[in-house]
N, C-alpha and C. Protein backbone atom coordinates (compact mmCIF):
# COMPACT_ATOMS: atom_id res chain seq x y z
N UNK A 1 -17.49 2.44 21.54
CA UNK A 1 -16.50 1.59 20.93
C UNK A 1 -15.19 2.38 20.84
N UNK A 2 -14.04 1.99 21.43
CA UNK A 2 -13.12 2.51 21.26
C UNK A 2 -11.75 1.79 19.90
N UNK A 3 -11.70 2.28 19.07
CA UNK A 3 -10.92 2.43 17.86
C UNK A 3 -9.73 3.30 18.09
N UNK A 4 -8.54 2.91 17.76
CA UNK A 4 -7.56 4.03 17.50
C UNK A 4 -6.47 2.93 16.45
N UNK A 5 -5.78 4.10 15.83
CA UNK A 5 -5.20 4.04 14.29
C UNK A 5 -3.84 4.78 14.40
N UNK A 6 -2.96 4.41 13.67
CA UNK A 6 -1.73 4.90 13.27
C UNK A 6 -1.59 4.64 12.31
N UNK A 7 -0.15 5.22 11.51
CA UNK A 7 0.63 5.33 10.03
C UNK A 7 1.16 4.35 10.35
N UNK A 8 1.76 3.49 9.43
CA UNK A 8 2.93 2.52 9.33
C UNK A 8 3.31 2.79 8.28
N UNK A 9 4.56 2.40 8.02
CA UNK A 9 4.88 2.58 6.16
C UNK A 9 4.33 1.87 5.25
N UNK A 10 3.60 2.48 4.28
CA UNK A 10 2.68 1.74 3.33
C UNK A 10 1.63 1.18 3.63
N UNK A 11 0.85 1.86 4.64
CA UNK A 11 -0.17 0.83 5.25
C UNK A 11 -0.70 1.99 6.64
N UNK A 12 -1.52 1.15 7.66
CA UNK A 12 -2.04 1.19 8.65
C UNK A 12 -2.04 0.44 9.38
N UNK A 13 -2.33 1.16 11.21
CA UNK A 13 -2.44 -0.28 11.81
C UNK A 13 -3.91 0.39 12.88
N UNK A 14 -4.52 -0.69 13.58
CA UNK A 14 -6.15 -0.14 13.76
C UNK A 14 -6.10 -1.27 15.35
N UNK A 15 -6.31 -0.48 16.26
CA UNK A 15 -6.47 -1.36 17.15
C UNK A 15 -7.93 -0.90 18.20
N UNK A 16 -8.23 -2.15 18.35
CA UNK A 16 -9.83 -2.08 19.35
C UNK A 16 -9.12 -2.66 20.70
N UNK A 17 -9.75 -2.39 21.93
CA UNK A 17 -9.44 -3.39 23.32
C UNK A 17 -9.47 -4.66 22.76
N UNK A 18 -9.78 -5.16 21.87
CA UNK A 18 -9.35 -7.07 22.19
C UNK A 18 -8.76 -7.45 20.37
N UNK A 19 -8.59 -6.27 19.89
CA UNK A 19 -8.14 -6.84 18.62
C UNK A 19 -7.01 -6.49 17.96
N UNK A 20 -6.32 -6.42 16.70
CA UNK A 20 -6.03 -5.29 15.90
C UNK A 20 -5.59 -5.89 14.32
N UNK A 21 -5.29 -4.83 13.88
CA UNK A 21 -4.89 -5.37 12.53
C UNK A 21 -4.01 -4.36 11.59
N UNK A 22 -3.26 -4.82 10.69
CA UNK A 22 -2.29 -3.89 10.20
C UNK A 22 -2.58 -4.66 8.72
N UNK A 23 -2.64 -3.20 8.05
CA UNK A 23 -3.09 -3.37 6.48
C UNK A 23 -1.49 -2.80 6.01
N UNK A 24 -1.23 -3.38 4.85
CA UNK A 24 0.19 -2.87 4.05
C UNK A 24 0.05 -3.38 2.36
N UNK A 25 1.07 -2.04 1.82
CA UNK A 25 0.17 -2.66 0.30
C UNK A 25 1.95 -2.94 -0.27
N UNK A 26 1.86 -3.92 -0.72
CA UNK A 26 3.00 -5.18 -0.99
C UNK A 26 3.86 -4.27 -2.43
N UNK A 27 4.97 -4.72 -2.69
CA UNK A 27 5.59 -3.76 -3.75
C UNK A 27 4.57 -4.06 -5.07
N UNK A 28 4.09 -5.22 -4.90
CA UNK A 28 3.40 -5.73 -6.28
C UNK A 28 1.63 -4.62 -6.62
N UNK A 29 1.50 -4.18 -5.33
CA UNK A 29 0.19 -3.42 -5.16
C UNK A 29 -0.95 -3.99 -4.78
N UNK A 30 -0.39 -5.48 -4.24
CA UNK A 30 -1.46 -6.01 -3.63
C UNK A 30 -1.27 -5.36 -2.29
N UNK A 31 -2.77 -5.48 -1.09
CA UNK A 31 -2.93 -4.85 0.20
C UNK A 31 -2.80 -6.06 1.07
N UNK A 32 -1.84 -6.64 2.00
CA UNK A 32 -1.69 -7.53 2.74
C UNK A 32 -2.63 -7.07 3.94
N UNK A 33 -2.81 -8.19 4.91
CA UNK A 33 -4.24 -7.78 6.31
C UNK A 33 -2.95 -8.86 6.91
N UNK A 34 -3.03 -8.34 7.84
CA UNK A 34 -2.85 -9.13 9.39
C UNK A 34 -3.58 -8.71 10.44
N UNK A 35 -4.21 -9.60 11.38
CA UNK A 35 -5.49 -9.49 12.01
C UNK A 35 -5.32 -10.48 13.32
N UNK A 36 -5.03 -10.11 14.77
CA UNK A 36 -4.94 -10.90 15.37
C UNK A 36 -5.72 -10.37 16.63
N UNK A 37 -6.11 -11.59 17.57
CA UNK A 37 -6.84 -11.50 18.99
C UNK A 37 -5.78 -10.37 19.92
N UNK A 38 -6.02 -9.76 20.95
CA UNK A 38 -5.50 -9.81 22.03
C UNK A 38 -5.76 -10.51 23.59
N UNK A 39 -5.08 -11.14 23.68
CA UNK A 39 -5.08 -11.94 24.65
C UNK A 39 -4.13 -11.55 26.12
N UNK A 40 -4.88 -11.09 26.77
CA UNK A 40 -4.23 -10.67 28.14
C UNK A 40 -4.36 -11.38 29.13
N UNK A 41 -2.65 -11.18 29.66
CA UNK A 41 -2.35 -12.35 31.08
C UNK A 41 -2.98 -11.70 32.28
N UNK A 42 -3.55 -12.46 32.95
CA UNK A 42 -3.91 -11.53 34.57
C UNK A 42 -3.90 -12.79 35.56
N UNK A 43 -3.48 -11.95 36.87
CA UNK A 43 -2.70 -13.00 37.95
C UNK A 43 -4.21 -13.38 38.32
């Protein structure tokens, strides 16, 4: 399984071959998720 990760400010971001998602924690101290497909064009 391939996983790889970076810093973002206040947060993380986490990506797989077909996915990823970026965690961030809001001024209030809640942790926001965004989480989306990757979808690749091929001729």
């Amino acid at each position: 399984m391939n996983i790889g990760g970076q810093a973002v400010i206040e947060g993380v971001m986490m990506r797989s071959p077909n996915a990823f998602a970026v965690a961030v924690r809001r001024p209030d101290g809640q942790i926001a998720v965004w989480k989306e497909s990757i979808r690749f064009l091929t001729g």
